[in-house]
N, C-alpha and C. Protein backbone atom coordinates (compact mmCIF):
# COMPACT_ATOMS: atom_id res chain seq x y z
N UNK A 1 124.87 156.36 88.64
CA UNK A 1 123.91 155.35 89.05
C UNK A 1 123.38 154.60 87.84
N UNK A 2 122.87 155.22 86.85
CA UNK A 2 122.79 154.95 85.45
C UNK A 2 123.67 154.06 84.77
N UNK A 3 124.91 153.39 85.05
CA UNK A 3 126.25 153.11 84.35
C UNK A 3 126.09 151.57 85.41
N UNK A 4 125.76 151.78 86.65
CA UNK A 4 125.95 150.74 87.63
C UNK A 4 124.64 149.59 86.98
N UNK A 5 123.41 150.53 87.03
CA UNK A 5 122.47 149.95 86.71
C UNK A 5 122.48 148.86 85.30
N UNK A 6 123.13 149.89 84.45
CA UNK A 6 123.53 149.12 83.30
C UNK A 6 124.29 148.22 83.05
N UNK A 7 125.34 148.32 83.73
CA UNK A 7 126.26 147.29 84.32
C UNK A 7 125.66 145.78 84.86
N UNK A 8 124.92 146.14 85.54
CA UNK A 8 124.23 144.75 85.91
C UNK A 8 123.25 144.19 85.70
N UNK A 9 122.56 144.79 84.60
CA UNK A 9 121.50 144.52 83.58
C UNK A 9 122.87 143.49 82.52
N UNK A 10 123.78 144.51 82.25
CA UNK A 10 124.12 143.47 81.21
C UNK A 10 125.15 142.39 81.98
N UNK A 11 125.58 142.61 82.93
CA UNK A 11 125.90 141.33 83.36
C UNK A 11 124.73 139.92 83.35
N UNK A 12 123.17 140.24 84.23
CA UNK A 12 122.50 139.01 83.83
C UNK A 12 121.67 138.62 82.86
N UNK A 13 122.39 139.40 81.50
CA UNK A 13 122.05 139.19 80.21
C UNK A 13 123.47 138.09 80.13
N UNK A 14 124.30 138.22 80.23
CA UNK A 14 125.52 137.63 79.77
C UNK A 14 125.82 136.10 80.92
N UNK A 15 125.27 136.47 81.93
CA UNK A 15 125.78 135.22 83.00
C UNK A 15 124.61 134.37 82.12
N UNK A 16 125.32 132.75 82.22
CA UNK A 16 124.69 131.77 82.06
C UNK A 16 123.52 131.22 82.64
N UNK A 17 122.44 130.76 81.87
CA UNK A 17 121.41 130.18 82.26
C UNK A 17 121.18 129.46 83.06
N UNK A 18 122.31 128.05 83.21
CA UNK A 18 122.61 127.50 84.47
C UNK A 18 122.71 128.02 85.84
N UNK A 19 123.36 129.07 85.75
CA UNK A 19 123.72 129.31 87.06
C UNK A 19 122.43 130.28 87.93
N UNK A 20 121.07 130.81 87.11
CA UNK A 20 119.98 130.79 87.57
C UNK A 20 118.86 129.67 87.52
N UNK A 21 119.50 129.08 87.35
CA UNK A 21 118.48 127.48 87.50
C UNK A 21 117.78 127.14 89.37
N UNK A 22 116.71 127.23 89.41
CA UNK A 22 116.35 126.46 90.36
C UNK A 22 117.26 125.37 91.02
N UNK A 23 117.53 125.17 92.46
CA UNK A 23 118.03 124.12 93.19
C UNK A 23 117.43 122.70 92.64
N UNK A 24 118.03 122.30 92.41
CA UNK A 24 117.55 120.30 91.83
C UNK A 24 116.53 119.94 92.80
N UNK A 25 115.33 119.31 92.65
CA UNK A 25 114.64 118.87 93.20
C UNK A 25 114.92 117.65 93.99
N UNK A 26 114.88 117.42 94.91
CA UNK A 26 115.43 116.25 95.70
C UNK A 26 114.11 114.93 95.57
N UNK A 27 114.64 113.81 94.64
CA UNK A 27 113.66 113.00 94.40
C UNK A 27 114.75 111.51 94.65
N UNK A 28 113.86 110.29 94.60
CA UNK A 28 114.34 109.25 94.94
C UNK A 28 114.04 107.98 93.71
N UNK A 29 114.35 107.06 93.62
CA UNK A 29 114.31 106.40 92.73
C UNK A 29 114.09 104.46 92.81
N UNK A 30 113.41 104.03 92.84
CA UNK A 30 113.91 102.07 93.12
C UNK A 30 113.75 101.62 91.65
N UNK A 31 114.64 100.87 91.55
CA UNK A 31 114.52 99.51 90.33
C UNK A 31 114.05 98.40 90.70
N UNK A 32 113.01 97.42 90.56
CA UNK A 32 113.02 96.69 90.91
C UNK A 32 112.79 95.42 89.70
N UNK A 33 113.62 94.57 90.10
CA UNK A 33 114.13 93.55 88.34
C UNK A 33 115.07 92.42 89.39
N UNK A 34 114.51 91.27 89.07
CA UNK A 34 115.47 89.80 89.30
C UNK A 34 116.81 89.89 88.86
N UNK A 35 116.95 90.61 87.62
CA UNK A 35 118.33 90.43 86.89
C UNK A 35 118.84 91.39 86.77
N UNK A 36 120.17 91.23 87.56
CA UNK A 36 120.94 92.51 88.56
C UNK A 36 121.58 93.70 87.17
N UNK A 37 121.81 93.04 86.68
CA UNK A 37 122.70 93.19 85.22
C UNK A 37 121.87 94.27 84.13
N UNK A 38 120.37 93.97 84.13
CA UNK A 38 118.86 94.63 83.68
C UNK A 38 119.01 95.91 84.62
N UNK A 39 118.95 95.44 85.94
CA UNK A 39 118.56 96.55 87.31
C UNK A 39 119.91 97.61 87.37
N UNK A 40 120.99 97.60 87.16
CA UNK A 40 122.19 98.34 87.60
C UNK A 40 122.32 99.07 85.33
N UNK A 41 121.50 98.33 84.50
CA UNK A 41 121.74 99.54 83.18
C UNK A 41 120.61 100.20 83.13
N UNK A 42 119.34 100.13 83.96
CA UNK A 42 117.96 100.72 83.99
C UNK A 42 118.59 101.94 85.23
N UNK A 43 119.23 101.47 86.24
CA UNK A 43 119.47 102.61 87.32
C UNK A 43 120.27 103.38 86.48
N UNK A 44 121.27 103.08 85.62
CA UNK A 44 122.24 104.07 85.40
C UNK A 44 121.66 104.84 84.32
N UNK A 45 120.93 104.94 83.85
CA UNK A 45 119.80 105.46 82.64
C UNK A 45 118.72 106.15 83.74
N UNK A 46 118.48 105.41 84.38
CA UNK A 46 117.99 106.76 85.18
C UNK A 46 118.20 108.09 86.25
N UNK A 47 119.86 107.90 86.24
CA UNK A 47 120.35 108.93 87.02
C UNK A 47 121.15 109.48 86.10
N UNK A 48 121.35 109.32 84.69
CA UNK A 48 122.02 110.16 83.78
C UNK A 48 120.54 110.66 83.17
N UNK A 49 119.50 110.76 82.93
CA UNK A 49 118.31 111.16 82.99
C UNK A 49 117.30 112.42 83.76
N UNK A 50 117.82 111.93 85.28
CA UNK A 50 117.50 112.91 86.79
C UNK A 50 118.53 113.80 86.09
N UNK A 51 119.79 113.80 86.07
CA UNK A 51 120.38 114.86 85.86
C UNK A 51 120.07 115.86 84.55
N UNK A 52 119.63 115.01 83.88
CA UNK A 52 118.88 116.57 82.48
C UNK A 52 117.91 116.83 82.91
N UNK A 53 116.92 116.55 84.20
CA UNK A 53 116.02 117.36 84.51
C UNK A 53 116.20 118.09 85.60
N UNK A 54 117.31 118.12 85.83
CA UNK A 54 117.55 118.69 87.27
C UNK A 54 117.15 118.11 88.61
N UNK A 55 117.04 116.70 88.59
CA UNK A 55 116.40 116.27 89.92
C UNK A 55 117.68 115.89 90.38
N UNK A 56 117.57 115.64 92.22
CA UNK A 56 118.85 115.09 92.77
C UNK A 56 118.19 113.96 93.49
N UNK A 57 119.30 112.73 93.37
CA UNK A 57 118.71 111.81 94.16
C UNK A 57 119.18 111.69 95.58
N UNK A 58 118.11 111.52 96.53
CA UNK A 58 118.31 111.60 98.07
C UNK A 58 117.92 110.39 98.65
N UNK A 59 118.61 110.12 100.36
CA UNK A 59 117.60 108.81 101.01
C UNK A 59 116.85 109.52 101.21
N UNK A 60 117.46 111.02 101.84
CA UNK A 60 116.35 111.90 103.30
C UNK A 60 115.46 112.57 102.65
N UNK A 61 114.40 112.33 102.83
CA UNK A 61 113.05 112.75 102.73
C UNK A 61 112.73 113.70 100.85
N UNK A 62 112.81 112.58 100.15
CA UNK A 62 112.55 112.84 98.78
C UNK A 62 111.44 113.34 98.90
N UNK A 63 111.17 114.18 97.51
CA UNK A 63 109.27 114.87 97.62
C UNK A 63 108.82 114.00 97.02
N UNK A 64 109.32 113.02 95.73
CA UNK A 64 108.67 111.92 95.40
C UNK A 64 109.65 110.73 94.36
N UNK A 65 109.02 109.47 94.26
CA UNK A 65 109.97 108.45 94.29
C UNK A 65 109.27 107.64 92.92
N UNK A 66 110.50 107.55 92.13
CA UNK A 66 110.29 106.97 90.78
C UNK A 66 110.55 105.74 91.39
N UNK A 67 109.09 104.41 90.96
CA UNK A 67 109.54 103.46 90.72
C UNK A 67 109.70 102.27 88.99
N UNK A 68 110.46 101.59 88.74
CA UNK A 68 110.76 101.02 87.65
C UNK A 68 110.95 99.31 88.37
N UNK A 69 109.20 99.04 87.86
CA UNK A 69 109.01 97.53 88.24
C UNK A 69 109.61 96.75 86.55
N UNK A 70 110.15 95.67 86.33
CA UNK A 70 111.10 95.51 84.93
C UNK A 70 111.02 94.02 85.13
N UNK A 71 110.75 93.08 84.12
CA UNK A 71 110.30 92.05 84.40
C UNK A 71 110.03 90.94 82.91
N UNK A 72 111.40 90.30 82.96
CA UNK A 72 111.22 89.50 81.43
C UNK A 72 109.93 88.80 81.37
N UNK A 73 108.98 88.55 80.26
CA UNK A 73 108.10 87.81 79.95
C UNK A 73 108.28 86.21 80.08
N UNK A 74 107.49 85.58 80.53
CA UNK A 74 107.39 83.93 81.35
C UNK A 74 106.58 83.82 80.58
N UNK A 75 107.21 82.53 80.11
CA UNK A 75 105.92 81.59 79.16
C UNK A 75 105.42 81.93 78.43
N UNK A 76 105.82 82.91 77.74
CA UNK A 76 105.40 83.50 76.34
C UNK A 76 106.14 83.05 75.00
N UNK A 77 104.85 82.17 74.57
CA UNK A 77 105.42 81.17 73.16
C UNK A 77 105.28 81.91 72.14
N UNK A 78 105.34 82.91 72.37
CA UNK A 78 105.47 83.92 70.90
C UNK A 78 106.33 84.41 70.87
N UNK A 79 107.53 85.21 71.98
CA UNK A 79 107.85 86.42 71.83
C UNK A 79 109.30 85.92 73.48
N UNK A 80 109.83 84.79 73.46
CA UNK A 80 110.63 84.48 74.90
C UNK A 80 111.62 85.81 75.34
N UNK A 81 112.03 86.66 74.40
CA UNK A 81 112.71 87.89 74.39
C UNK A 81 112.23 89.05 74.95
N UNK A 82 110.81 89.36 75.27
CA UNK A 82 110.44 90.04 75.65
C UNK A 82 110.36 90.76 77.35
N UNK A 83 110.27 91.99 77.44
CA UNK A 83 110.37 92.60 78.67
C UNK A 83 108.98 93.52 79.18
N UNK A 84 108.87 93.47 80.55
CA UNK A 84 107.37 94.18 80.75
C UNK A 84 107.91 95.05 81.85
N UNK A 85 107.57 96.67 82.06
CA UNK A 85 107.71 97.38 83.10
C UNK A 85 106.35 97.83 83.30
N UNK A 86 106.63 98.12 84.40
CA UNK A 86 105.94 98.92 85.06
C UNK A 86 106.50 100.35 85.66
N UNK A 87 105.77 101.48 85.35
CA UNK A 87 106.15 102.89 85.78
C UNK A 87 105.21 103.12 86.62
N UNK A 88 106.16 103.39 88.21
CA UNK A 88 104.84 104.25 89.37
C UNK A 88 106.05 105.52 90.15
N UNK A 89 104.98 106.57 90.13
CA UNK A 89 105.05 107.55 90.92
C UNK A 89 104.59 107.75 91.91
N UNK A 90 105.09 108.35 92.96
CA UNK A 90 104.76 108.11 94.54
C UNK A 90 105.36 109.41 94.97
N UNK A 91 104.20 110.55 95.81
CA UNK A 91 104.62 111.85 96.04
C UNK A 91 104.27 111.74 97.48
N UNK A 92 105.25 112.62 98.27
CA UNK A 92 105.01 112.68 99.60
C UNK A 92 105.31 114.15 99.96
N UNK A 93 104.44 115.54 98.64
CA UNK A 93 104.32 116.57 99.32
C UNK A 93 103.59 117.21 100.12
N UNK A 94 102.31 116.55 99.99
CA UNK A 94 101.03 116.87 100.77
C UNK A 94 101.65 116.61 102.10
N UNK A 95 102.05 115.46 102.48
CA UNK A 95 102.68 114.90 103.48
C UNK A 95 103.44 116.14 104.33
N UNK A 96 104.80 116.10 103.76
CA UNK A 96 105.82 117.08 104.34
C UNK A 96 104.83 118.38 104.23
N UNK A 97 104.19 119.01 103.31
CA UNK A 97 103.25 120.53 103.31
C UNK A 97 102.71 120.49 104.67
N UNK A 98 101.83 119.51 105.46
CA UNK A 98 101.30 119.24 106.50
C UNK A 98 102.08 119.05 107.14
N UNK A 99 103.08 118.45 107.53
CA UNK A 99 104.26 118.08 108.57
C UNK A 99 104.78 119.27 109.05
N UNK A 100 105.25 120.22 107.87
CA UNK A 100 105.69 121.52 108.10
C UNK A 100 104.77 122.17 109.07
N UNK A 101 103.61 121.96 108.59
CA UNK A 101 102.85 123.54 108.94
C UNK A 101 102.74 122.63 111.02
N UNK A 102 102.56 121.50 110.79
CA UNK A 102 101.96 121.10 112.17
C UNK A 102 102.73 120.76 113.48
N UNK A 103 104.12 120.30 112.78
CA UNK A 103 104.83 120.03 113.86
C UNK A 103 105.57 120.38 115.05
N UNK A 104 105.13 122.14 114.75
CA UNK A 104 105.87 122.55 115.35
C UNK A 104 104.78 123.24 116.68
N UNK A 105 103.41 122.63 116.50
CA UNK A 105 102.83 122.99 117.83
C UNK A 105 102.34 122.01 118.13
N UNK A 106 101.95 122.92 119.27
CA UNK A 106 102.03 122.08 120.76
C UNK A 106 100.23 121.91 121.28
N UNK A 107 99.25 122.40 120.49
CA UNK A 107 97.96 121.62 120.65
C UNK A 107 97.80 120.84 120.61
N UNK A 108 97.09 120.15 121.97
CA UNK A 108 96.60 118.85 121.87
C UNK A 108 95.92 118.11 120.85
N UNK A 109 95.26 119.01 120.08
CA UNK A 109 94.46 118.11 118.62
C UNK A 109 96.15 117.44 117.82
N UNK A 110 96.58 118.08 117.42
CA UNK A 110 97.86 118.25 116.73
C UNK A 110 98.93 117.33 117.29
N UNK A 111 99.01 116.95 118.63
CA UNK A 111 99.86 116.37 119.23
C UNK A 111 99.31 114.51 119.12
N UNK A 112 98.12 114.85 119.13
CA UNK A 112 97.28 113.70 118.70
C UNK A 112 98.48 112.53 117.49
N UNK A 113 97.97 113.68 116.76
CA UNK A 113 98.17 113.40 115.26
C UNK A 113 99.35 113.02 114.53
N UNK A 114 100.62 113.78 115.64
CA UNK A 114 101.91 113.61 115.55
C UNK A 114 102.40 112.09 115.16
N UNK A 115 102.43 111.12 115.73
CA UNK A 115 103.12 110.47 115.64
C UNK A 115 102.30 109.33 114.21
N UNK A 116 101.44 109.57 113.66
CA UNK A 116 100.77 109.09 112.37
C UNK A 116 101.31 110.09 111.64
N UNK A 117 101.57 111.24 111.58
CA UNK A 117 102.45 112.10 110.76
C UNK A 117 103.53 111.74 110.28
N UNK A 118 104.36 111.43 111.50
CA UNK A 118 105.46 111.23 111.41
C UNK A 118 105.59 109.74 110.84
N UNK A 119 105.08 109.23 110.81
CA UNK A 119 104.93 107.69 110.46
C UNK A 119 104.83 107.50 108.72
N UNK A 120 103.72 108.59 108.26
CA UNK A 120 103.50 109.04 107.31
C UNK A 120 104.66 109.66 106.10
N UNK A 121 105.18 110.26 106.75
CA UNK A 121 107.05 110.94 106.45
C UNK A 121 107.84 110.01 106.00
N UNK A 122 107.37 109.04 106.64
CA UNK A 122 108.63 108.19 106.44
C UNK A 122 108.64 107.04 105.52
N UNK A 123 107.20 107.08 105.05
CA UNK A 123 106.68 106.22 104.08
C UNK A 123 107.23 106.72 102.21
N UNK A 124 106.57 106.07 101.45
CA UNK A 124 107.27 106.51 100.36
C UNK A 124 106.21 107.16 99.32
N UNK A 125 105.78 107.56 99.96
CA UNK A 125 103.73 108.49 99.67
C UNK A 125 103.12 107.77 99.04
N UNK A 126 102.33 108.83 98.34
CA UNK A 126 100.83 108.44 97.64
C UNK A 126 101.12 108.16 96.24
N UNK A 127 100.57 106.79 95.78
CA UNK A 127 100.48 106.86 94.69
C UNK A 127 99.82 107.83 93.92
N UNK A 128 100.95 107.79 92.70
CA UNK A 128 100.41 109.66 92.14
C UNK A 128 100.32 109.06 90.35
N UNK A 129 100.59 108.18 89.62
CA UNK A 129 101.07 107.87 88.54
C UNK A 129 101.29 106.38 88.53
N UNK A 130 100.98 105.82 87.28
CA UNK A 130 101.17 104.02 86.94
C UNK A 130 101.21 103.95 85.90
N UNK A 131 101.85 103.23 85.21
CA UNK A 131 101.86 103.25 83.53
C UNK A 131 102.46 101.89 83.50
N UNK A 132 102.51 101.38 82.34
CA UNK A 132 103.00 99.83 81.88
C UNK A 132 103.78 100.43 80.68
N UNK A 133 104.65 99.39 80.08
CA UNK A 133 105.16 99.49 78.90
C UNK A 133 105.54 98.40 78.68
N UNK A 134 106.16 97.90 77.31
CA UNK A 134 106.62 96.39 76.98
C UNK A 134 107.90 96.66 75.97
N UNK A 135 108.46 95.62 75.46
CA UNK A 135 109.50 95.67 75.31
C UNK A 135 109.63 94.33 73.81
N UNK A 136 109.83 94.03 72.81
CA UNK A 136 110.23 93.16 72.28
C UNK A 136 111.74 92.49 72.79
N UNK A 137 112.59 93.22 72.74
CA UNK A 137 113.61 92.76 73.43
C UNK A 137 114.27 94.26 73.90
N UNK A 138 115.09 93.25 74.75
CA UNK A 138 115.90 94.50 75.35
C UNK A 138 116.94 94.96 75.13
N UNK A 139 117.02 95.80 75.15
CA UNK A 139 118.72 97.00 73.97
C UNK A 139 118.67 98.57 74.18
N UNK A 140 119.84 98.14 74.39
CA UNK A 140 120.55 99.64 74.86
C UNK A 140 119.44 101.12 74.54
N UNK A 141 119.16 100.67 73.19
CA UNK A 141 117.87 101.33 72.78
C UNK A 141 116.56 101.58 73.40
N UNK A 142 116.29 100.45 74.38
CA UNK A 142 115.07 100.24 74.43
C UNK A 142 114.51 100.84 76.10
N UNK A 143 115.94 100.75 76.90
CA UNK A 143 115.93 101.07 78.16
C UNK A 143 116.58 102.55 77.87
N UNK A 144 117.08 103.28 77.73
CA UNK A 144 117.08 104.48 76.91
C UNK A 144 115.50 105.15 76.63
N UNK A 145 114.92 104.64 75.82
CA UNK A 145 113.62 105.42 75.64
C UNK A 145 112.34 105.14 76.86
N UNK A 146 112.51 103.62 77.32
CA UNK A 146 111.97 103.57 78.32
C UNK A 146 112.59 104.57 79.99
N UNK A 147 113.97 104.81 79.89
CA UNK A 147 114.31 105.12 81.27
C UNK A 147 113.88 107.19 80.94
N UNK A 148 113.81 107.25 79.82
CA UNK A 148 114.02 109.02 79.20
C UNK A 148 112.43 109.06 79.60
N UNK A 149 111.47 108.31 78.76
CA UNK A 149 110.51 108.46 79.28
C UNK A 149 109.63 108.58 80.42
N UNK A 150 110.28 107.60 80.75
CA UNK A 150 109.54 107.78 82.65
C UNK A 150 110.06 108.82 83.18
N UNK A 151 111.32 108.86 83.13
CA UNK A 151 112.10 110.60 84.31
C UNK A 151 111.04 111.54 83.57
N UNK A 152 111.33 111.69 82.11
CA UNK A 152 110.37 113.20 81.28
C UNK A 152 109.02 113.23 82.25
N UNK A 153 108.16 112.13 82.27
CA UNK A 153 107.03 112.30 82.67
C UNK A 153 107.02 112.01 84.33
N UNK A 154 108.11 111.58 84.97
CA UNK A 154 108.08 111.62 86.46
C UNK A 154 108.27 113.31 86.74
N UNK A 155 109.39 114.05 85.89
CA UNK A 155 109.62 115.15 86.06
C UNK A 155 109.06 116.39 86.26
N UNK A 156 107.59 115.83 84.78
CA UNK A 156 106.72 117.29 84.65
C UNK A 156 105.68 117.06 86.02
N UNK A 157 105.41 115.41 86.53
CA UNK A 157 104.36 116.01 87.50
C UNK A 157 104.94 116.50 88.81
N UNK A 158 106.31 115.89 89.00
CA UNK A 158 106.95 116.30 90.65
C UNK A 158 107.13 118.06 90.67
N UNK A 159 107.16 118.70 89.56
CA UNK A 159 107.72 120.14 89.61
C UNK A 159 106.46 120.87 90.03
């Protein structure tokens, strides 16, 4: 019994770290930017990003939703190169926590309530997070530290 025990002590000394990793968190993501070209190298920076934190992106019912508002500077006689985002977070666990616990009875208080629940679900939650950032110009560099940054800090509050 002693030999078995040991046996599988040192097996999950030796199995990889990965493969006890938590399930990926199922989260969602929008870009939103006029210039498709801006919007499709900001998305792809942010799903090579989700993946070093372990998030997965879903339609069905994300726990919460990175948005990346991205937006060249107008009429700026100083600086015509410049870029402005906006970072918002939007959580819908309180939501589903309550959905869970309620939906599945059948009291009239509760039955009330159902279909604003459900309405609720389907929304893209509560604002949870807002941040701005700016940009002198834009480069490979710059959406890189901007797209690393927002997942890092979308990451630590969704967990």
């Amino acid at each position: 019994m002693f030999k078995f025990k040991s046996l599988l002590l040192l097996l999950a000394l030796v199995t990889p770290a990965f493969l006890w990793a938590a399930e990926p968190l199922k989260v969602a993501y929008q870009i939103v930017c006029d210039d498709s070209a801006v919007s499709e190298r900001l998305s792809a920076a942010v799903e090579a990003n989700f993946k070093k934190f372990n998030l997965e992106v879903t339609d069905r019912l994300p726990r919460a939703k990175l948005f990346i508002y991205a937006q060249r500077d107008v009429n700026d006689r100083v600086n015509v190169d410049g870029w402005s985002f906006a970072i918002v977070h939007a959580s819908n666990a309180a939501t589903y926590f309550v959905a869970a616990k309620l939906i599945s009875s059948e009291a009239p208080a509760v039955n009330e309530v159902k279909p604003a629940l459900l309405s609720m679900v389907r929304e893209n939650g509560f604002l949870t997070y807002m941040n701005v950032a700016h940009a002198d110009r834009l480069t490979s560099e710059n959406i890189d530290q901007i797209t690393q940054s927002a997942v890092r800090s979308f990451a630590e509050r969704v967990k």
